[in-house]
PDB file of N, CA and C in Angstrom:
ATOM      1  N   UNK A   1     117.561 125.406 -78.682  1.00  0.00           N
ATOM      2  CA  UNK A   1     117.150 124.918 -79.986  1.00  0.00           C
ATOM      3  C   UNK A   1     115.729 124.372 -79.875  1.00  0.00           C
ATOM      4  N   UNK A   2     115.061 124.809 -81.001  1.00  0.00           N
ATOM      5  CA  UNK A   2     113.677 124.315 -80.744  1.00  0.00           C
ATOM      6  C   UNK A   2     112.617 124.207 -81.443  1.00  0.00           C
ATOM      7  N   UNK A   3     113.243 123.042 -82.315  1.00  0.00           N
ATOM      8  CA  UNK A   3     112.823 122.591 -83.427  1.00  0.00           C
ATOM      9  C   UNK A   3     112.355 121.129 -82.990  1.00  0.00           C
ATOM     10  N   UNK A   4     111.334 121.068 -84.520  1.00  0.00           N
ATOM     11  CA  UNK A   4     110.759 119.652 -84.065  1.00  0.00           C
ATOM     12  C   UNK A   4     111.591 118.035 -83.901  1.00  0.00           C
ATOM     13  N   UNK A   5     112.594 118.255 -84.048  1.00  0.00           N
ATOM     14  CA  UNK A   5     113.591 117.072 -83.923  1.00  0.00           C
ATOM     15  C   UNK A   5     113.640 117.376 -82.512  1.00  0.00           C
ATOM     16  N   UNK A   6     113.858 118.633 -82.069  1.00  0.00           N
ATOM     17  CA  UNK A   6     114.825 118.348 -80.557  1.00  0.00           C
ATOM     18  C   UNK A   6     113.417 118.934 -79.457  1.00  0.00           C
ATOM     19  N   UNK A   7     113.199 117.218 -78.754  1.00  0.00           N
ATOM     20  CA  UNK A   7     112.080 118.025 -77.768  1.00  0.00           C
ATOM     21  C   UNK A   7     113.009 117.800 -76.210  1.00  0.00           C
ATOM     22  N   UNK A   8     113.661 117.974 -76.023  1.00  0.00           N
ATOM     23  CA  UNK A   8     114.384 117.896 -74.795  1.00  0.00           C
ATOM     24  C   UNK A   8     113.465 119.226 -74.110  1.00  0.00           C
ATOM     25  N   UNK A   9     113.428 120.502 -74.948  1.00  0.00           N
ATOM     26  CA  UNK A   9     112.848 121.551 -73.790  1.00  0.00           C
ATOM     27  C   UNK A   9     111.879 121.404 -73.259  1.00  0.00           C
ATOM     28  N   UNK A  10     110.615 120.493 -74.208  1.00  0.00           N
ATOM     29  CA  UNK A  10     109.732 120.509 -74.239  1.00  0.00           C
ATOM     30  C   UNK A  10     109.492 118.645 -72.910  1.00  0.00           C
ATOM     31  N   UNK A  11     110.172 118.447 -72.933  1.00  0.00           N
ATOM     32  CA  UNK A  11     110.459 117.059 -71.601  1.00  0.00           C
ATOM     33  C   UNK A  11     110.921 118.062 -70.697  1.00  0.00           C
ATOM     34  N   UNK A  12     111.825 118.575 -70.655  1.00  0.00           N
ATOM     35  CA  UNK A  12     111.954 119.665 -69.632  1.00  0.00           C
ATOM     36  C   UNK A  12     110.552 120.296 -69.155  1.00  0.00           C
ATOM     37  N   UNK A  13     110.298 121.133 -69.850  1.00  0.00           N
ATOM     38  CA  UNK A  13     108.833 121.583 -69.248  1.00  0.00           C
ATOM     39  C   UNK A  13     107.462 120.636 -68.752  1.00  0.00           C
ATOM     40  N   UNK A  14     107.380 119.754 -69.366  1.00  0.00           N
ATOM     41  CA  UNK A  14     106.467 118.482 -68.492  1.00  0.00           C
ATOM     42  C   UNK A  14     107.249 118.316 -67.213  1.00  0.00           C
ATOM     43  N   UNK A  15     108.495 118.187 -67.178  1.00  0.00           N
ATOM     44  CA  UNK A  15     108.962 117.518 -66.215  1.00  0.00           C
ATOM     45  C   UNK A  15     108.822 118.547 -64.908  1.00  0.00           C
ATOM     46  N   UNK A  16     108.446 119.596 -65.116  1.00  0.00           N
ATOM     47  CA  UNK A  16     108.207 121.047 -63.787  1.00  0.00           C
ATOM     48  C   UNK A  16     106.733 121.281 -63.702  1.00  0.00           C
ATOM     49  N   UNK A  17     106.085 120.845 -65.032  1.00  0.00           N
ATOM     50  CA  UNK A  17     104.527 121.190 -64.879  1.00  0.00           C
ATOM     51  C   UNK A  17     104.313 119.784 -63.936  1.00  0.00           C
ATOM     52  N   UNK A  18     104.951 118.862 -64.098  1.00  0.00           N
ATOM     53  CA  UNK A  18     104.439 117.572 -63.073  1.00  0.00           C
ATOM     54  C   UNK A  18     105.167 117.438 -61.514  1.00  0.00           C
ATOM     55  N   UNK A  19     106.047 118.025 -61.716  1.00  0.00           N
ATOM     56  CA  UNK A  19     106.951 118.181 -60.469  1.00  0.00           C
ATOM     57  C   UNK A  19     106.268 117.910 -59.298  1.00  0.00           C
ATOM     58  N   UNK A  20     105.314 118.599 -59.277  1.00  0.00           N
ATOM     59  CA  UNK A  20     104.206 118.821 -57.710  1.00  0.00           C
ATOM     60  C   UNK A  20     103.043 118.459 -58.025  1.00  0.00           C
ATOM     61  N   UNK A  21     102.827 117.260 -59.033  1.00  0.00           N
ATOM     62  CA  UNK A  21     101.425 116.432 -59.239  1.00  0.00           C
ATOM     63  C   UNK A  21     101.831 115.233 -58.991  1.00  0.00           C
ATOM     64  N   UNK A  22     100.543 114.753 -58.124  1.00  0.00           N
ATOM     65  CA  UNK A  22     100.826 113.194 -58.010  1.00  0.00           C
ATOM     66  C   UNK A  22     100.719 112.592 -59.319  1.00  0.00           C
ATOM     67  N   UNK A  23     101.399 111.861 -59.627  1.00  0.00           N
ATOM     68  CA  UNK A  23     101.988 111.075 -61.056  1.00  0.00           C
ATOM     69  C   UNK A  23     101.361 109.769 -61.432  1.00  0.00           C
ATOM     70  N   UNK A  24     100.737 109.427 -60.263  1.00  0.00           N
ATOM     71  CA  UNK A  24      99.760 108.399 -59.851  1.00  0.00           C
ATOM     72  C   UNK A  24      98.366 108.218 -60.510  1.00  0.00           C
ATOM     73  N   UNK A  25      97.879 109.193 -60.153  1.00  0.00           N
ATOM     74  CA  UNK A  25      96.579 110.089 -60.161  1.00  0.00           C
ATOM     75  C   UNK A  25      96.572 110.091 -61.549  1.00  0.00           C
ATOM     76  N   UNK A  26      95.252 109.769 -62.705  1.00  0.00           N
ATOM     77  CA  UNK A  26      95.035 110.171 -64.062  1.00  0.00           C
ATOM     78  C   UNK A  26      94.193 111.558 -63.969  1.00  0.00           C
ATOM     79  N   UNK A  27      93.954 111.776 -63.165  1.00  0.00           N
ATOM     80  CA  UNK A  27      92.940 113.513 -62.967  1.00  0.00           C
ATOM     81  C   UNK A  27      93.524 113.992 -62.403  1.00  0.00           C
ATOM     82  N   UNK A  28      94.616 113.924 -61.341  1.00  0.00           N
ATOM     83  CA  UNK A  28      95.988 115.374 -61.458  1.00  0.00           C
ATOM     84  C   UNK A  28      96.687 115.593 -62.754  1.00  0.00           C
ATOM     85  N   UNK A  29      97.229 114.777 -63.211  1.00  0.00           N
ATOM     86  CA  UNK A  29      97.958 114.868 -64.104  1.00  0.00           C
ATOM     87  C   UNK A  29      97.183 115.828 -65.386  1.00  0.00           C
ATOM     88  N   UNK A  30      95.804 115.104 -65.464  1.00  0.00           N
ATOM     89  CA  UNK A  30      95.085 115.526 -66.710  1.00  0.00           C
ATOM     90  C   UNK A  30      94.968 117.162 -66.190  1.00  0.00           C
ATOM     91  N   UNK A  31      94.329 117.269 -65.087  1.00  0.00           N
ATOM     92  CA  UNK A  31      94.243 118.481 -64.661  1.00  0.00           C
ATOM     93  C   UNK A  31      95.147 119.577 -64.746  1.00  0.00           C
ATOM     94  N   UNK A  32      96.571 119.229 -64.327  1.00  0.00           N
ATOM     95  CA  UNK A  32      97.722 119.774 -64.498  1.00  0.00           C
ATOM     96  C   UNK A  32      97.709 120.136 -66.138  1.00  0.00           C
ATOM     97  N   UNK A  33      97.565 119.214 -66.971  1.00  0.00           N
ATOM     98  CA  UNK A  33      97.485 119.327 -68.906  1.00  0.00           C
ATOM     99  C   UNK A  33      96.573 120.451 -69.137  1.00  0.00           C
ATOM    100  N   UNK A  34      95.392 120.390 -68.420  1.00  0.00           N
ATOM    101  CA  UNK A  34      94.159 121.359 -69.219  1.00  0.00           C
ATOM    102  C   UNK A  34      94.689 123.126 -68.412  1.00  0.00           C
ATOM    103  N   UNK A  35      95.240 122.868 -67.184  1.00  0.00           N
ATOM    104  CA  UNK A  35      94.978 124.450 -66.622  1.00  0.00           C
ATOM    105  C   UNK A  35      96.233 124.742 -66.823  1.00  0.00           C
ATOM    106  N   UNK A  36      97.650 123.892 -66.836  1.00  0.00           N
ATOM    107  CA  UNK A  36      98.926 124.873 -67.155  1.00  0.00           C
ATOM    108  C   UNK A  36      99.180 124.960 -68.446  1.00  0.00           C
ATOM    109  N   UNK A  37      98.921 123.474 -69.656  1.00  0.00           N
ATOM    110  CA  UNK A  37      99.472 123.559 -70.379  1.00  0.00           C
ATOM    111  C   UNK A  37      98.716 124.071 -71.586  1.00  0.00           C
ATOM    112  N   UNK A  38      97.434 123.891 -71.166  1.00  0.00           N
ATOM    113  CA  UNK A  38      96.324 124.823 -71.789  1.00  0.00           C
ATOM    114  C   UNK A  38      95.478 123.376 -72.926  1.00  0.00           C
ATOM    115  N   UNK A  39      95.936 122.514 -72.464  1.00  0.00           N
ATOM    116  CA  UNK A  39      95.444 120.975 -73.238  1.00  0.00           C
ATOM    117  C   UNK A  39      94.027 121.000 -72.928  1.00  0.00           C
ATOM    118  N   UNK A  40      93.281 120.401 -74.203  1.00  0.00           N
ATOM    119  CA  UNK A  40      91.739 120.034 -73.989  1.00  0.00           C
ATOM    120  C   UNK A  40      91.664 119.292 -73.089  1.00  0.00           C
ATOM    121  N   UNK A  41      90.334 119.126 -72.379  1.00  0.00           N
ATOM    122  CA  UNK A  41      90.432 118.215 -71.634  1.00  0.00           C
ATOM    123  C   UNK A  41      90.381 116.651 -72.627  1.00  0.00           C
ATOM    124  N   UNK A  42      89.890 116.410 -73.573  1.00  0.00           N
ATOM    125  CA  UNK A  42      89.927 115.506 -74.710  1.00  0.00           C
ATOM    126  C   UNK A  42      91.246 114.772 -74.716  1.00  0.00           C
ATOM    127  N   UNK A  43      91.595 115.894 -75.291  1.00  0.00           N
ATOM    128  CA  UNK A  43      93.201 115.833 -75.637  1.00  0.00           C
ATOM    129  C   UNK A  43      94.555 115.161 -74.450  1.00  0.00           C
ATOM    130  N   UNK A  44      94.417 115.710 -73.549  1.00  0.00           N
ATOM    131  CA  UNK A  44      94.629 115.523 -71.907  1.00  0.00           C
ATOM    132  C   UNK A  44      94.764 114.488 -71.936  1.00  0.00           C
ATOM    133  N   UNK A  45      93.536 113.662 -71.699  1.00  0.00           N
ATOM    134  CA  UNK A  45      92.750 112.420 -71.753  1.00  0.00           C
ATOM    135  C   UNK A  45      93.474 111.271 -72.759  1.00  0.00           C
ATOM    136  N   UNK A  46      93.655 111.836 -73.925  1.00  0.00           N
ATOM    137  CA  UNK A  46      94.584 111.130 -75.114  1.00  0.00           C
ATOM    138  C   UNK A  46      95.884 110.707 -74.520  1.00  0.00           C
ATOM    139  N   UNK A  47      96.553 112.012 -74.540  1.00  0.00           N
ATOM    140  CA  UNK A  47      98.312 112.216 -74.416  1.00  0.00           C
ATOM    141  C   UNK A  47      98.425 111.143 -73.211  1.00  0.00           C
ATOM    142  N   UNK A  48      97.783 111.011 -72.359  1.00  0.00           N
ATOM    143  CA  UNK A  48      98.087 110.307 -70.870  1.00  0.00           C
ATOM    144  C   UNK A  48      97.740 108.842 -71.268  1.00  0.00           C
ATOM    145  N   UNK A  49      96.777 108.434 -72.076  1.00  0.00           N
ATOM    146  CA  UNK A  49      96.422 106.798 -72.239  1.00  0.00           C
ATOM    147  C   UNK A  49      97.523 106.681 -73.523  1.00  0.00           C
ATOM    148  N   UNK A  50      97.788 107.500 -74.268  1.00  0.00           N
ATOM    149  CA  UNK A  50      98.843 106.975 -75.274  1.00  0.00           C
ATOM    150  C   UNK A  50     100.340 106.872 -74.351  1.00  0.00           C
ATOM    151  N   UNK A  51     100.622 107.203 -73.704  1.00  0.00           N
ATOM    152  CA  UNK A  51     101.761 107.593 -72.666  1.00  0.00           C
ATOM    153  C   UNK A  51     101.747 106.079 -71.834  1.00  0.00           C
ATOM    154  N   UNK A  52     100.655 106.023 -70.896  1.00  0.00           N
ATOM    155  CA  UNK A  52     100.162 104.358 -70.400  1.00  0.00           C
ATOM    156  C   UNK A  52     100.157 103.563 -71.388  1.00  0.00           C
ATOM    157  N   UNK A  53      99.869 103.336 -72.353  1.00  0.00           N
ATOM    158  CA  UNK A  53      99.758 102.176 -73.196  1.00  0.00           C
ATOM    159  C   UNK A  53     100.834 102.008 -73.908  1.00  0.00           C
ATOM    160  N   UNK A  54     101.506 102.988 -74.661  1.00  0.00           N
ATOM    161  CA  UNK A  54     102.800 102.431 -75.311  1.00  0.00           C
ATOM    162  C   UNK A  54     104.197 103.225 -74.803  1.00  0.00           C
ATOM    163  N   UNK A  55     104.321 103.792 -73.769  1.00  0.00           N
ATOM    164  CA  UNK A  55     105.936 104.222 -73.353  1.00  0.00           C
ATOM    165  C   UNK A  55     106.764 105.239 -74.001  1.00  0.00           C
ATOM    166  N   UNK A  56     107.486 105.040 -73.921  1.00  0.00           N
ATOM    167  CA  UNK A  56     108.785 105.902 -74.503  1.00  0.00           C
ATOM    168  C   UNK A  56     108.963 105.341 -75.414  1.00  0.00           C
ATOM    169  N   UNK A  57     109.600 104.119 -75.354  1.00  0.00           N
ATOM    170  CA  UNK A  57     110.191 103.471 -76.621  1.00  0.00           C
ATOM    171  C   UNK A  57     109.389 103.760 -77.800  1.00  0.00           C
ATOM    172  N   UNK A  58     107.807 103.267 -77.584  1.00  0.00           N
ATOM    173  CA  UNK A  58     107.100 102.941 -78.946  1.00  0.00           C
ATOM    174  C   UNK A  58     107.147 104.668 -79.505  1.00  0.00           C
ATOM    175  N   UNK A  59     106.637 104.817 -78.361  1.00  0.00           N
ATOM    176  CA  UNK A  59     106.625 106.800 -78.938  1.00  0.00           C
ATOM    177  C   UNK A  59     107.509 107.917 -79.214  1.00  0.00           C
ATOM    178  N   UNK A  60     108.846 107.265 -79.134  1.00  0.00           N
ATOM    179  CA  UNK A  60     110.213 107.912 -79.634  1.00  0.00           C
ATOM    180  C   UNK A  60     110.259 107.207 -80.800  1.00  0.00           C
ATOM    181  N   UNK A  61     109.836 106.582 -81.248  1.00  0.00           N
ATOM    182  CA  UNK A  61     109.906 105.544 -82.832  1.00  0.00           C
ATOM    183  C   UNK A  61     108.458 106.530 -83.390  1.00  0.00           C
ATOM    184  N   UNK A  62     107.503 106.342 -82.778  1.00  0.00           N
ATOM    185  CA  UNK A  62     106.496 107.006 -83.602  1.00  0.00           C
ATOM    186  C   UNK A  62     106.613 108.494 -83.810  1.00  0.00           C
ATOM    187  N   UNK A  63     107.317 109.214 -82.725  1.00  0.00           N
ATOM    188  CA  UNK A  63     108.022 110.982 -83.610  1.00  0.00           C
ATOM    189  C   UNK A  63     108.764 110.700 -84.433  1.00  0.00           C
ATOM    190  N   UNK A  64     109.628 109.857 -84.654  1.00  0.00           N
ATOM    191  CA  UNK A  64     110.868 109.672 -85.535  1.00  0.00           C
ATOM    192  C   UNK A  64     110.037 109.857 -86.636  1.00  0.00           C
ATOM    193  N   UNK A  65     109.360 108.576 -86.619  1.00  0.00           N
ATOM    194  CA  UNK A  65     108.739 108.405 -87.909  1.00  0.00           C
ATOM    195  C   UNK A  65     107.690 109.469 -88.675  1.00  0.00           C
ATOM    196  N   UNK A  66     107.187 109.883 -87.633  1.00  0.00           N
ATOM    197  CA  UNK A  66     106.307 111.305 -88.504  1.00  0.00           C
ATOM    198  C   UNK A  66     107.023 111.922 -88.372  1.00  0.00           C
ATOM    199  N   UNK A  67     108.217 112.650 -87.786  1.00  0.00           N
ATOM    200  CA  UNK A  67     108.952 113.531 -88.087  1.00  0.00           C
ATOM    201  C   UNK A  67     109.604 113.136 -89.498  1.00  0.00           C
ATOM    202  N   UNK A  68     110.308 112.068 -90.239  1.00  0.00           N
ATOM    203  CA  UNK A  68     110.621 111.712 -91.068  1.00  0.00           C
ATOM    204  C   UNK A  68     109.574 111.776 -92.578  1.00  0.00           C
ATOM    205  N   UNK A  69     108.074 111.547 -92.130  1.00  0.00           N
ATOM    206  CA  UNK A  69     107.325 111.940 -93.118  1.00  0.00           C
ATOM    207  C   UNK A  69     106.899 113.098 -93.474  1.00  0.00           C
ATOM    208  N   UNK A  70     107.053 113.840 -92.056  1.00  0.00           N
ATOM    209  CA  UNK A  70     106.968 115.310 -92.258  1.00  0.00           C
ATOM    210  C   UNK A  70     104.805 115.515 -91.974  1.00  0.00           C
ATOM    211  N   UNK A  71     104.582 114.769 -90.860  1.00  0.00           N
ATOM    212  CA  UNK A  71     103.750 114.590 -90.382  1.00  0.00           C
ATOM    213  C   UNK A  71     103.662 115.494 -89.287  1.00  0.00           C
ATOM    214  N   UNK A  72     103.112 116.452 -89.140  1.00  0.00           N
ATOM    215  CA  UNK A  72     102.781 117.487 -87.635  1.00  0.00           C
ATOM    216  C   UNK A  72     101.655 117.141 -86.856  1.00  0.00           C
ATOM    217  N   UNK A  73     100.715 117.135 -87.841  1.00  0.00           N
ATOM    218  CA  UNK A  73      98.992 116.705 -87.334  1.00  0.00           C
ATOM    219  C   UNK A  73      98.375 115.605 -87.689  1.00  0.00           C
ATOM    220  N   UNK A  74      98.336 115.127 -86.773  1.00  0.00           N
ATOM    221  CA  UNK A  74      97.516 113.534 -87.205  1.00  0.00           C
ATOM    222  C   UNK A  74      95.674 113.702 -87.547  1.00  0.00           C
ATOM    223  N   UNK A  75      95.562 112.427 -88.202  1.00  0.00           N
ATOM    224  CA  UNK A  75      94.273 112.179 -88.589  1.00  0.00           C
ATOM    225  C   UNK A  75      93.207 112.581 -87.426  1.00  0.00           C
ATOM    226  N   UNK A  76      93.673 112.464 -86.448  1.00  0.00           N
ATOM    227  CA  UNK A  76      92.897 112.899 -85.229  1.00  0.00           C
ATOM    228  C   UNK A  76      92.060 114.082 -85.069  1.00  0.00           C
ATOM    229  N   UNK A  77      92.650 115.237 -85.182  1.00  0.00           N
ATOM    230  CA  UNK A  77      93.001 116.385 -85.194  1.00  0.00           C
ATOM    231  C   UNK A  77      93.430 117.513 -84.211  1.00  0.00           C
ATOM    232  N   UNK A  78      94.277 116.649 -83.174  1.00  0.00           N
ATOM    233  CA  UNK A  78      95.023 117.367 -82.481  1.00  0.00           C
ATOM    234  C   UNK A  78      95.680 118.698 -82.507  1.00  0.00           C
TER     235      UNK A  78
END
């Protein structure tokens, strides 16, 4: 299933693109984003300090919630 409610596949697949990156490291990781997952390096750069700064929790509340408004693309322009 693989719709925007259900990202389990999509945690699945981070979870193998990082498998064999040090997790430590903010430039493996980013690196790993731009050459497997095809992420800007910009963007990269984003996903990983929003990830450090607010967690799971805050950011399973913040899909809810744009998923609920029916929000895909933020003001950003990701």
């Amino acid at each position: 299933m693989n719709t925007p409610e259900n990202v389990s596949s999509l945690v699945e697949e981070y979870r193998v693109l990082f498998e064999d990156t040090d997790i430590d490291s903010s430039d493996c990781l980013e690196d790993a984003l731009t050459r497997e997952a095809e992420w800007s390096e910009e963007a990269a750069a984003r996903l990983l300090e929003l990830t450090r700064n607010y967690g799971s929790f805050m950011l399973r509340n913040a899909l809810a919630i744009s998923l609920a408004l029916g929000m895909e693309d933020g003001e950003l322009g990701f």
